[in-house]
PDB file of N, CA and C in Angstrom:
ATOM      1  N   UNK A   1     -85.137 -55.110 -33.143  1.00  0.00           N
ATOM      2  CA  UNK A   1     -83.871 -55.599 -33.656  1.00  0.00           C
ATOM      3  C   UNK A   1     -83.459 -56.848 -32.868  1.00  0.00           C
ATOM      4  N   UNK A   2     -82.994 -57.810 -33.386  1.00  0.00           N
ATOM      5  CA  UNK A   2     -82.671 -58.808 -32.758  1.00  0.00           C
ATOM      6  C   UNK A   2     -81.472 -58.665 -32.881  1.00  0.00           C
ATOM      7  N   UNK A   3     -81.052 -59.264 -31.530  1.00  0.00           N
ATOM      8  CA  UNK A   3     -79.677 -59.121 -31.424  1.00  0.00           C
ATOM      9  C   UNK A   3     -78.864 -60.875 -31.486  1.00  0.00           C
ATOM     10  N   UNK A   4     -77.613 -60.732 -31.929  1.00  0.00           N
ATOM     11  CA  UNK A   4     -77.314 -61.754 -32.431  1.00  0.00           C
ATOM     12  C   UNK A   4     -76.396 -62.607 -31.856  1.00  0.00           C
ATOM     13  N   UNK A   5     -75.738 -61.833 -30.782  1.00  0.00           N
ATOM     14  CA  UNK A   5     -74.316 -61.607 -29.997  1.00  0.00           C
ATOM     15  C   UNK A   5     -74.096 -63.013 -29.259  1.00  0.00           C
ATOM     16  N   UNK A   6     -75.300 -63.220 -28.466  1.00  0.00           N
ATOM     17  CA  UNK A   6     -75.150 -64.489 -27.932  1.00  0.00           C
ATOM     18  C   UNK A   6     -75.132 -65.791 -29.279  1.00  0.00           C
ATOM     19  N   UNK A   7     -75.802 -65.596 -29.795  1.00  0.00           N
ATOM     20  CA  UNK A   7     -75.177 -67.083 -31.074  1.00  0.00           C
ATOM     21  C   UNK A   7     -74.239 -66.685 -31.618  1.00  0.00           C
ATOM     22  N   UNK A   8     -73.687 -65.417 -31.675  1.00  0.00           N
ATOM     23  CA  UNK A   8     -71.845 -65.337 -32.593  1.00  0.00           C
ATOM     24  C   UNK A   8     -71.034 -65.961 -31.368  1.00  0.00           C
ATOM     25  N   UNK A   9     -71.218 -65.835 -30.417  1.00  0.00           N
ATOM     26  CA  UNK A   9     -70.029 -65.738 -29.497  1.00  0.00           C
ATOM     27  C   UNK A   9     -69.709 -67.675 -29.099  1.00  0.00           C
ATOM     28  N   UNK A  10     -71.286 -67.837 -29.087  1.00  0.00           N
ATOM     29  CA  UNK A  10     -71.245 -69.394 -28.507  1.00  0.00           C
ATOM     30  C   UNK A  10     -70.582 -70.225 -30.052  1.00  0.00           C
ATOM     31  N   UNK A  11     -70.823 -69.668 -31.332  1.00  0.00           N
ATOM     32  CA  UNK A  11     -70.477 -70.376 -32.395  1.00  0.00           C
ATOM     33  C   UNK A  11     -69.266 -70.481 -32.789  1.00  0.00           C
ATOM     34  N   UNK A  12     -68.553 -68.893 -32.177  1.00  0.00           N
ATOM     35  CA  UNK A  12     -67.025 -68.816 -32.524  1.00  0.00           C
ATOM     36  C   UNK A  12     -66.318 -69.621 -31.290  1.00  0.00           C
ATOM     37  N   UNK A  13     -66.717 -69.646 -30.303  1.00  0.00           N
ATOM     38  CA  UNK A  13     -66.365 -70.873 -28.608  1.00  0.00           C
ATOM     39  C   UNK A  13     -66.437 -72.073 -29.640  1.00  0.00           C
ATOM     40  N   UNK A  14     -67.394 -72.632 -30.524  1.00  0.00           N
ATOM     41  CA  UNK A  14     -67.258 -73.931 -30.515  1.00  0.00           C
ATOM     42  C   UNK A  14     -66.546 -74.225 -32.038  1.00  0.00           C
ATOM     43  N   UNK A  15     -66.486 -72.905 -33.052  1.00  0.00           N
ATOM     44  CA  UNK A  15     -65.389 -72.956 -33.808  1.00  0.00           C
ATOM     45  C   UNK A  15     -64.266 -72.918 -33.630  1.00  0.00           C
ATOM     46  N   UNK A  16     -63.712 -72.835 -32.800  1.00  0.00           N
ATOM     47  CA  UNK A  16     -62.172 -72.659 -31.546  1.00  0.00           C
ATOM     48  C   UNK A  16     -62.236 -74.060 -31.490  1.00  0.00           C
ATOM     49  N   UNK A  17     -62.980 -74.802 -31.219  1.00  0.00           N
ATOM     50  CA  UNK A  17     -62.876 -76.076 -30.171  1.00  0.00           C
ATOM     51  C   UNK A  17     -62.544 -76.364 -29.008  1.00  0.00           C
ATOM     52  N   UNK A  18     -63.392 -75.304 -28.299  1.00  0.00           N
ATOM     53  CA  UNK A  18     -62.937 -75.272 -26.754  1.00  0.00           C
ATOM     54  C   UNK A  18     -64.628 -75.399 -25.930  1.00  0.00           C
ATOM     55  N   UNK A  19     -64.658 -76.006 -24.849  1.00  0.00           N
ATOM     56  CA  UNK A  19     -65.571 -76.151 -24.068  1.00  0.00           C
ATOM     57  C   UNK A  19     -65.952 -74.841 -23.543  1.00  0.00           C
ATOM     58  N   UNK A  20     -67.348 -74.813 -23.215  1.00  0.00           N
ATOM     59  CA  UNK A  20     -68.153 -73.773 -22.262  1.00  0.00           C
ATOM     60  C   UNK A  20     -66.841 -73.104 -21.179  1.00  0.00           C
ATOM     61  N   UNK A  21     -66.561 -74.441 -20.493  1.00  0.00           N
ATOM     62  CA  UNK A  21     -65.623 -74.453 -19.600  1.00  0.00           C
ATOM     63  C   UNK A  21     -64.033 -73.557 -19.415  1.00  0.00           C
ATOM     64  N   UNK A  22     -63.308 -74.285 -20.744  1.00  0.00           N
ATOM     65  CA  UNK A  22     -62.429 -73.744 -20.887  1.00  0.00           C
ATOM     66  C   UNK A  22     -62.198 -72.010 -21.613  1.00  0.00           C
ATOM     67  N   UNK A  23     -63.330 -71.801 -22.165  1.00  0.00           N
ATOM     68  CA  UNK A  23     -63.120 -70.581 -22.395  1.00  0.00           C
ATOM     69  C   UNK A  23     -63.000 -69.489 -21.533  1.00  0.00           C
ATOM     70  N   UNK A  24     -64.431 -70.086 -20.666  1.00  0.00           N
ATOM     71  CA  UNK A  24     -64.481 -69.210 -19.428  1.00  0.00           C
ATOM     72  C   UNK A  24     -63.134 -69.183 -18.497  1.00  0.00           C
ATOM     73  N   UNK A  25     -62.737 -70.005 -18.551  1.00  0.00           N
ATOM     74  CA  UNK A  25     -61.356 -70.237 -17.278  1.00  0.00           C
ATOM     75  C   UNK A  25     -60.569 -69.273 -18.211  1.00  0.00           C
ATOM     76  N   UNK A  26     -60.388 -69.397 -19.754  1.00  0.00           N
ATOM     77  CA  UNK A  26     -59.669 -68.594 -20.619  1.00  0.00           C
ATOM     78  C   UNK A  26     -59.995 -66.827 -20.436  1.00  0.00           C
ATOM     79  N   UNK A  27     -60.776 -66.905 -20.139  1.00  0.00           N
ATOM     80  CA  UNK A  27     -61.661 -65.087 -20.017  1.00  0.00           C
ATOM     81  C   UNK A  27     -61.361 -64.236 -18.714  1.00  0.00           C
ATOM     82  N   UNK A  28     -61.245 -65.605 -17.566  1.00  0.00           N
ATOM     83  CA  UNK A  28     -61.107 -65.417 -16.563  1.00  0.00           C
ATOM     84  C   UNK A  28     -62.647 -64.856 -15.969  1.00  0.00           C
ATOM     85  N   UNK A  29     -63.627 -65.416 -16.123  1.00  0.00           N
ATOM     86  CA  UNK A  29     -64.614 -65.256 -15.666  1.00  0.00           C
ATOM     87  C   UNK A  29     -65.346 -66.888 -15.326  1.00  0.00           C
ATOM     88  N   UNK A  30     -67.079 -67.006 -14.814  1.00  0.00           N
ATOM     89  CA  UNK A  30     -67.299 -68.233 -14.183  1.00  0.00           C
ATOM     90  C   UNK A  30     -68.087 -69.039 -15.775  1.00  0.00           C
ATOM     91  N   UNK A  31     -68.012 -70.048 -15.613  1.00  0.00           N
ATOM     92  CA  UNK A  31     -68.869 -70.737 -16.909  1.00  0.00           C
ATOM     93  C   UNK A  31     -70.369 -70.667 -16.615  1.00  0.00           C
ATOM     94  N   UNK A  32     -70.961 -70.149 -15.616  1.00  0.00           N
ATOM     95  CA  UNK A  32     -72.655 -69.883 -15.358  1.00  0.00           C
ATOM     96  C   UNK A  32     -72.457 -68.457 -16.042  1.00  0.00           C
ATOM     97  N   UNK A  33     -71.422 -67.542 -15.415  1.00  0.00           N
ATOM     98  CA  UNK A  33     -71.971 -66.431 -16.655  1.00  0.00           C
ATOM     99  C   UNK A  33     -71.745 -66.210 -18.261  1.00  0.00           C
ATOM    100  N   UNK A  34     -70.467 -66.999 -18.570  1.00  0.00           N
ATOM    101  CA  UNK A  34     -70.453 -67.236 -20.158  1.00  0.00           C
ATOM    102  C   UNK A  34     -71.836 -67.190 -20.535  1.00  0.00           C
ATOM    103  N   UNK A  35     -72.462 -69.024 -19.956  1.00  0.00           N
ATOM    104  CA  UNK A  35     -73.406 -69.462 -20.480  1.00  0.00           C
ATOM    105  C   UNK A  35     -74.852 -68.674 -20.465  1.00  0.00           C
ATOM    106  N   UNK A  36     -74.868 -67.240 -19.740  1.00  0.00           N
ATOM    107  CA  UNK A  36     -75.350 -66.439 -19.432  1.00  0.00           C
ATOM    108  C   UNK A  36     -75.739 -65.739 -20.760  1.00  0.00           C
ATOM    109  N   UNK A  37     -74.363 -64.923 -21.051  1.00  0.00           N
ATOM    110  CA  UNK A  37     -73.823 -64.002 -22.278  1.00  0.00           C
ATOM    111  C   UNK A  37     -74.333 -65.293 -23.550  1.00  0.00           C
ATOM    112  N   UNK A  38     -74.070 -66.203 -23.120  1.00  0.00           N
ATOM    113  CA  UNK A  38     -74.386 -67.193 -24.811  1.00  0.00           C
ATOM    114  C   UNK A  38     -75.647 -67.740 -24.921  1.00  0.00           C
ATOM    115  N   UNK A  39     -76.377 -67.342 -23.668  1.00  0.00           N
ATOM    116  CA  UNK A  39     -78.168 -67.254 -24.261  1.00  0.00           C
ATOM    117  C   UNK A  39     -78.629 -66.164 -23.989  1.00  0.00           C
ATOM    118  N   UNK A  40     -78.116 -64.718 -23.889  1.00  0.00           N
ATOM    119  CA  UNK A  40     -78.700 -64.079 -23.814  1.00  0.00           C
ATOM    120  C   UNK A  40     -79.115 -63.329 -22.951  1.00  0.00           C
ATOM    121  N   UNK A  41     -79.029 -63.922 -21.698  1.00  0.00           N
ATOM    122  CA  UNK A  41     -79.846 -63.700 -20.185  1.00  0.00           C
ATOM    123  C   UNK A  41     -78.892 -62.793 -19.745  1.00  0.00           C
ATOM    124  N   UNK A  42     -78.010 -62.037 -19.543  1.00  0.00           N
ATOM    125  CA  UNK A  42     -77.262 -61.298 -19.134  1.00  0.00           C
ATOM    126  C   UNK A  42     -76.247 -60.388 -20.291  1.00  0.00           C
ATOM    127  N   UNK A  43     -75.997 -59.133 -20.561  1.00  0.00           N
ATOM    128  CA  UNK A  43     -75.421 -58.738 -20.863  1.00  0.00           C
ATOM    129  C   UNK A  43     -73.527 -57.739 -20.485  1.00  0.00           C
ATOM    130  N   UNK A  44     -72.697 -57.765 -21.668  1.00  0.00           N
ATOM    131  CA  UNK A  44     -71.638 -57.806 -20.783  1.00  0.00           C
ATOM    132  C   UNK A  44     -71.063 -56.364 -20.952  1.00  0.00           C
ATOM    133  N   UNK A  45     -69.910 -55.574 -20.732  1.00  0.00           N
ATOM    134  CA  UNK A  45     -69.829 -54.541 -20.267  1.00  0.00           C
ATOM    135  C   UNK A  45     -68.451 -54.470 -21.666  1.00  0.00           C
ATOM    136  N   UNK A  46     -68.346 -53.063 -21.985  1.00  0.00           N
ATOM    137  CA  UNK A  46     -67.683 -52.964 -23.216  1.00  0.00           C
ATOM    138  C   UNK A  46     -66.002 -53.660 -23.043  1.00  0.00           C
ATOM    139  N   UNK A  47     -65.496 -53.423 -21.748  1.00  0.00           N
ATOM    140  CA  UNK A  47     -64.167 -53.642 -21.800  1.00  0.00           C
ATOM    141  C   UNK A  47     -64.498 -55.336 -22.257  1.00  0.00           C
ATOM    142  N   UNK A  48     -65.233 -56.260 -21.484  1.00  0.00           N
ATOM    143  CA  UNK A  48     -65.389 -57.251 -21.926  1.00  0.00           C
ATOM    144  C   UNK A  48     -65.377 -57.466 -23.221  1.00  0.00           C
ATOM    145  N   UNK A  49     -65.957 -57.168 -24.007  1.00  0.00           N
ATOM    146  CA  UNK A  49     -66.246 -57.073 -25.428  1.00  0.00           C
ATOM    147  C   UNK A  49     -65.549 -57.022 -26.155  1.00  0.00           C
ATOM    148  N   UNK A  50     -64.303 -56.086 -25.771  1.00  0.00           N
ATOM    149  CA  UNK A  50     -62.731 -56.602 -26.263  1.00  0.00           C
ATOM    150  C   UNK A  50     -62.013 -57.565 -25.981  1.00  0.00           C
ATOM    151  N   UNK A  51     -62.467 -58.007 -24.759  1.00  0.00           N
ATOM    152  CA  UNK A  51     -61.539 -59.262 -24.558  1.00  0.00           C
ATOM    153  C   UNK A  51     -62.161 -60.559 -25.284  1.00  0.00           C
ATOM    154  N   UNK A  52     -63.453 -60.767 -25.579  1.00  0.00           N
ATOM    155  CA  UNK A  52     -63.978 -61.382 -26.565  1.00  0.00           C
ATOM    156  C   UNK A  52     -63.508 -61.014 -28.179  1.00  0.00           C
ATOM    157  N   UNK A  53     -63.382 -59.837 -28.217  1.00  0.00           N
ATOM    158  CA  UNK A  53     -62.503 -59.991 -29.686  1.00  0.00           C
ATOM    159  C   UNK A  53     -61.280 -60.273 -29.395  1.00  0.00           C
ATOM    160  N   UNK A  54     -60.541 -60.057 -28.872  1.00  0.00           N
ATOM    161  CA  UNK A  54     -59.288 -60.737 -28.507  1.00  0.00           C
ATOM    162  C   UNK A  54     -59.295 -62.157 -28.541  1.00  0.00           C
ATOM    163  N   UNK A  55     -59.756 -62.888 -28.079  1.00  0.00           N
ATOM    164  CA  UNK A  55     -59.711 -63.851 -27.882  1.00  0.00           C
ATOM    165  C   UNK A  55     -60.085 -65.035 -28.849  1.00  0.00           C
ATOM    166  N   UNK A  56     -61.433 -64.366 -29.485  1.00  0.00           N
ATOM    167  CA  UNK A  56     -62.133 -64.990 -30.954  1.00  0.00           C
ATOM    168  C   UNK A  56     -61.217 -64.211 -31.836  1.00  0.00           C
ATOM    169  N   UNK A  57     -60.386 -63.271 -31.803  1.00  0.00           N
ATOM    170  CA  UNK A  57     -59.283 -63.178 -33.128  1.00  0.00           C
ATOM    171  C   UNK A  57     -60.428 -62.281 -33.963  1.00  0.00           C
ATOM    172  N   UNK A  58     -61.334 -61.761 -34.049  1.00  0.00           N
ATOM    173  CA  UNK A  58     -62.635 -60.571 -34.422  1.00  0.00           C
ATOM    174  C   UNK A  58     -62.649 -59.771 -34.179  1.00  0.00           C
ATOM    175  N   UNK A  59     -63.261 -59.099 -34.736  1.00  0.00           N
ATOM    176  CA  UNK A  59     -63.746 -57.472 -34.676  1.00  0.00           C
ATOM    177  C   UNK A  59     -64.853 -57.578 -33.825  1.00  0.00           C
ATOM    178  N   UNK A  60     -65.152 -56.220 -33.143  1.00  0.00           N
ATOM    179  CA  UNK A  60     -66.055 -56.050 -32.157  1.00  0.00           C
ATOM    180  C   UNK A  60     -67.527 -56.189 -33.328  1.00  0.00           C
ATOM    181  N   UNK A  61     -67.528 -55.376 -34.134  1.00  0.00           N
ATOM    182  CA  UNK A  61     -68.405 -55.451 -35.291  1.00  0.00           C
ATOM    183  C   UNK A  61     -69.017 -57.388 -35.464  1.00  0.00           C
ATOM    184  N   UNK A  62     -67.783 -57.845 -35.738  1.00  0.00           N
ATOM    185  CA  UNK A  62     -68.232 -59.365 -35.843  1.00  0.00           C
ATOM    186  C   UNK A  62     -69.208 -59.751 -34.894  1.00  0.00           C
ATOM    187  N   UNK A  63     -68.345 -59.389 -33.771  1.00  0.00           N
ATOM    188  CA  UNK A  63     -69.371 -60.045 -32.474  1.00  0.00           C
ATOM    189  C   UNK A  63     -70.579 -59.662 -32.244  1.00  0.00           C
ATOM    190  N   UNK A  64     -70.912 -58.437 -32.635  1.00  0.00           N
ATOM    191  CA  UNK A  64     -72.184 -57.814 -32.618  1.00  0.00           C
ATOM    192  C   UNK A  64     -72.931 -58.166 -33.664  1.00  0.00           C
ATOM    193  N   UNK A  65     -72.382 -58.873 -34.830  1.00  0.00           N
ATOM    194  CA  UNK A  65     -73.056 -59.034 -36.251  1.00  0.00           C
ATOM    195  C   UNK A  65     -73.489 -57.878 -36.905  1.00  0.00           C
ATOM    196  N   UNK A  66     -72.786 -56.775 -37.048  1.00  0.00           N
ATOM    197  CA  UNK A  66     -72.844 -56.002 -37.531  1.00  0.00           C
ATOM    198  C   UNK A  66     -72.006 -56.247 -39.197  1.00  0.00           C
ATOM    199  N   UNK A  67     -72.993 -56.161 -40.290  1.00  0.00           N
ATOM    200  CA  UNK A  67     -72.646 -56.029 -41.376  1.00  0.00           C
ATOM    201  C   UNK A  67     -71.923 -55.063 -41.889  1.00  0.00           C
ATOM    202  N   UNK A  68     -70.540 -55.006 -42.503  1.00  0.00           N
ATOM    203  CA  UNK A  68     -70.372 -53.838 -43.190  1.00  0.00           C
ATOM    204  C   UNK A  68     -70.939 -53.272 -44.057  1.00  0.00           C
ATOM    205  N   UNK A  69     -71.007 -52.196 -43.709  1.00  0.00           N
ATOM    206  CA  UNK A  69     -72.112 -51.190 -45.301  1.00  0.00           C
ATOM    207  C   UNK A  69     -71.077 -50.438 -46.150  1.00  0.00           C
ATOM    208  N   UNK A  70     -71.203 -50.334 -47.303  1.00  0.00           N
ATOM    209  CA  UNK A  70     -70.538 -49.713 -48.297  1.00  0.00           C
ATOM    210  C   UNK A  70     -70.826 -48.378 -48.819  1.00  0.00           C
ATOM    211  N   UNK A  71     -70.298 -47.381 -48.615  1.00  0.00           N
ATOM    212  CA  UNK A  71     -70.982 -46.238 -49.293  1.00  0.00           C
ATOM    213  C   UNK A  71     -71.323 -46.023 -51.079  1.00  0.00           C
ATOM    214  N   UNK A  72     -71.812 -45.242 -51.265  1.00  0.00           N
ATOM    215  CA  UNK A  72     -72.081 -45.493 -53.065  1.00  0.00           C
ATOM    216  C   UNK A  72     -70.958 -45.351 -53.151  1.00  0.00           C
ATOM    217  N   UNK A  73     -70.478 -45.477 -54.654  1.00  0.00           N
ATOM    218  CA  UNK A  73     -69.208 -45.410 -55.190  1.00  0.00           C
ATOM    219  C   UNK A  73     -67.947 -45.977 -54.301  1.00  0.00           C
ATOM    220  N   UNK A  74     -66.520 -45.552 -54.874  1.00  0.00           N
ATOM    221  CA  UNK A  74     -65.500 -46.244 -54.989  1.00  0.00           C
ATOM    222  C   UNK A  74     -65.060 -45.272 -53.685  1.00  0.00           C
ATOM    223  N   UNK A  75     -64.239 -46.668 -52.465  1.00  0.00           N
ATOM    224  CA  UNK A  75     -64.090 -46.607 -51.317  1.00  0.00           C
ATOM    225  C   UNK A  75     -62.526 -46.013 -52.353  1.00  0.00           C
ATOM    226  N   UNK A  76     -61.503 -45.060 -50.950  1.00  0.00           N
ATOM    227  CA  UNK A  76     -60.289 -44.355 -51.302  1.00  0.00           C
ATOM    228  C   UNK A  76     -59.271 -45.107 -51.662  1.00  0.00           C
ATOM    229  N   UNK A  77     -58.744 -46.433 -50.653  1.00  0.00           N
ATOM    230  CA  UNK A  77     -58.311 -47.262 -51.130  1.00  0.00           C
ATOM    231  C   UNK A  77     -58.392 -47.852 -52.149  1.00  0.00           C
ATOM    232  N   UNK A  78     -59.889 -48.098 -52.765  1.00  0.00           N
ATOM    233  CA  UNK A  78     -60.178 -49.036 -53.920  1.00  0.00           C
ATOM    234  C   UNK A  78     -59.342 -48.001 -55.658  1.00  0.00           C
ATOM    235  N   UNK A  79     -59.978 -45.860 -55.207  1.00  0.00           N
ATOM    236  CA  UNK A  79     -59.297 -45.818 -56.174  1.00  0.00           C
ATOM    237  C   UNK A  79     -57.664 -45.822 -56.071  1.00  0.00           C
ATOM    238  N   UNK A  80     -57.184 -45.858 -55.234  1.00  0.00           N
ATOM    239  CA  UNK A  80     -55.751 -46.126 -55.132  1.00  0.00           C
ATOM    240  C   UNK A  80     -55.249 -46.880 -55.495  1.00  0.00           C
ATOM    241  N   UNK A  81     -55.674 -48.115 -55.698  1.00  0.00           N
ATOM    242  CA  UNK A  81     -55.256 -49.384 -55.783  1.00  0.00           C
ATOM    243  C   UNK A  81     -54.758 -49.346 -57.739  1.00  0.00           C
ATOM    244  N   UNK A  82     -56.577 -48.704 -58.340  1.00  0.00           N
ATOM    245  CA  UNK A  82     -56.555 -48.626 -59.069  1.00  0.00           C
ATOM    246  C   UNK A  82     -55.629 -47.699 -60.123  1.00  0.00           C
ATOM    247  N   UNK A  83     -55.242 -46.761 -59.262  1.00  0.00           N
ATOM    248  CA  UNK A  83     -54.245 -45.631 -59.617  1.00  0.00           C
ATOM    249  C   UNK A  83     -53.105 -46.403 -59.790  1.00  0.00           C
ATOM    250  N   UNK A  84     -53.002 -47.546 -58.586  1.00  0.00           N
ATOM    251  CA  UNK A  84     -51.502 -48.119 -59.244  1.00  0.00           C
ATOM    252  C   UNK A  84     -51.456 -49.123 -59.637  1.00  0.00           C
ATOM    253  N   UNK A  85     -52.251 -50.111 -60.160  1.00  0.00           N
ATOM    254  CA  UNK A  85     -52.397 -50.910 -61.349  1.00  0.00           C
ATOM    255  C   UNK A  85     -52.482 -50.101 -62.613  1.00  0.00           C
ATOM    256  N   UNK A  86     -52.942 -49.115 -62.530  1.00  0.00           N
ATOM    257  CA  UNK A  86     -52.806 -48.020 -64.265  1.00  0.00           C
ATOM    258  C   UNK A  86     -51.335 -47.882 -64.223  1.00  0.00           C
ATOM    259  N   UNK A  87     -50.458 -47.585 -63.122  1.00  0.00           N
ATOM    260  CA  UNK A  87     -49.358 -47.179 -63.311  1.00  0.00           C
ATOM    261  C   UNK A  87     -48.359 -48.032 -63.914  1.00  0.00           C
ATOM    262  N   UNK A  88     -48.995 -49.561 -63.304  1.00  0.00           N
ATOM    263  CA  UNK A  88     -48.041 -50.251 -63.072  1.00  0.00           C
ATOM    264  C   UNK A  88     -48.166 -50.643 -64.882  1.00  0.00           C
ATOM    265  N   UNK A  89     -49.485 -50.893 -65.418  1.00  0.00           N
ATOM    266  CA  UNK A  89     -49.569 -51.141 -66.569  1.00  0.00           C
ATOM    267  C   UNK A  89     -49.120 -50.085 -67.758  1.00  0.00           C
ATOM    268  N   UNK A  90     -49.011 -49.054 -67.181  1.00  0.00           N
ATOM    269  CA  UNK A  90     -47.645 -48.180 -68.228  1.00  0.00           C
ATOM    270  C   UNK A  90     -46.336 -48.548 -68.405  1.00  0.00           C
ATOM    271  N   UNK A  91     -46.083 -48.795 -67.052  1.00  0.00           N
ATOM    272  CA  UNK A  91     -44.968 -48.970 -66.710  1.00  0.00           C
ATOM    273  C   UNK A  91     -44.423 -50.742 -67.698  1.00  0.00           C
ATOM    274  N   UNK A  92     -45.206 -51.434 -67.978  1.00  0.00           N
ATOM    275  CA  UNK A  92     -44.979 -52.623 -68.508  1.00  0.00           C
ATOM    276  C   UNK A  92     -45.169 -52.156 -70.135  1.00  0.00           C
ATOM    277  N   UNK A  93     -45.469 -51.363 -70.355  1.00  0.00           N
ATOM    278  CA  UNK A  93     -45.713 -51.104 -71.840  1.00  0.00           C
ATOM    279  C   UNK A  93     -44.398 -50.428 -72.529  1.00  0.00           C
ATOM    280  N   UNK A  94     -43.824 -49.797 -71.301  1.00  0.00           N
ATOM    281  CA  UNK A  94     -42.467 -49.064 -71.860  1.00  0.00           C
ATOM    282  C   UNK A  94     -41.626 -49.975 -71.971  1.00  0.00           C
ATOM    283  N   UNK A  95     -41.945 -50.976 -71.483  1.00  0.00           N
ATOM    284  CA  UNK A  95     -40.679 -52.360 -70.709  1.00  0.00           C
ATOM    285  C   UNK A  95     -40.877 -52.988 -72.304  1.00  0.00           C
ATOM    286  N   UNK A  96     -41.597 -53.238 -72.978  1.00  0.00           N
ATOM    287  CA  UNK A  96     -41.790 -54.189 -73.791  1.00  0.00           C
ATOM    288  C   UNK A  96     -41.241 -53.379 -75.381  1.00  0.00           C
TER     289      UNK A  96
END
């Protein structure tokens, strides 16, 4: 499995528009180990991992590149939604 973590993290740093530098000062850690975590050569510890979603505004999932998977059929919300668009479209039929 390849892991992906170090190119999400360095891509969302430079979708921010912030330097190697400033992020790290932002993390409160050194810019040799960012640049560490953003090729790979070192891995980081879970509390970290939140503060990287914190910070990139992401889900831990994101950062890991983890795809969402869908189960077969209709997620609970989805029929809910649908329960009240039927409703709502009764509800406009009496109106008229």
């Amino acid at each position: 499995m390849i892991c992906s973590f170090p190119k999400n993290i360095s891509e969302l740093r430079k979708k921010k528009g912030v330097s190697q530098k400033q992020a790290a000062l932002d993390l409160g850690i050194s810019q040799a180990l960012l640049s560490h975590y953003e090729k790979g050569i070192r891995e980081c510890g879970l509390d970290f991992l939140i503060t990287l979603s914190n910070y990139y505004d992401v889900s831990v999932d994101a950062l890991l590149g983890k795809k969402p998977k869908y189960k077969k059929g209709e997620s609970a919300k989805a029929k809910a939604l649908k329960k009240i668009i039927s409703e709502a479209e009764e509800l406009l039929k009496t109106l008229d």
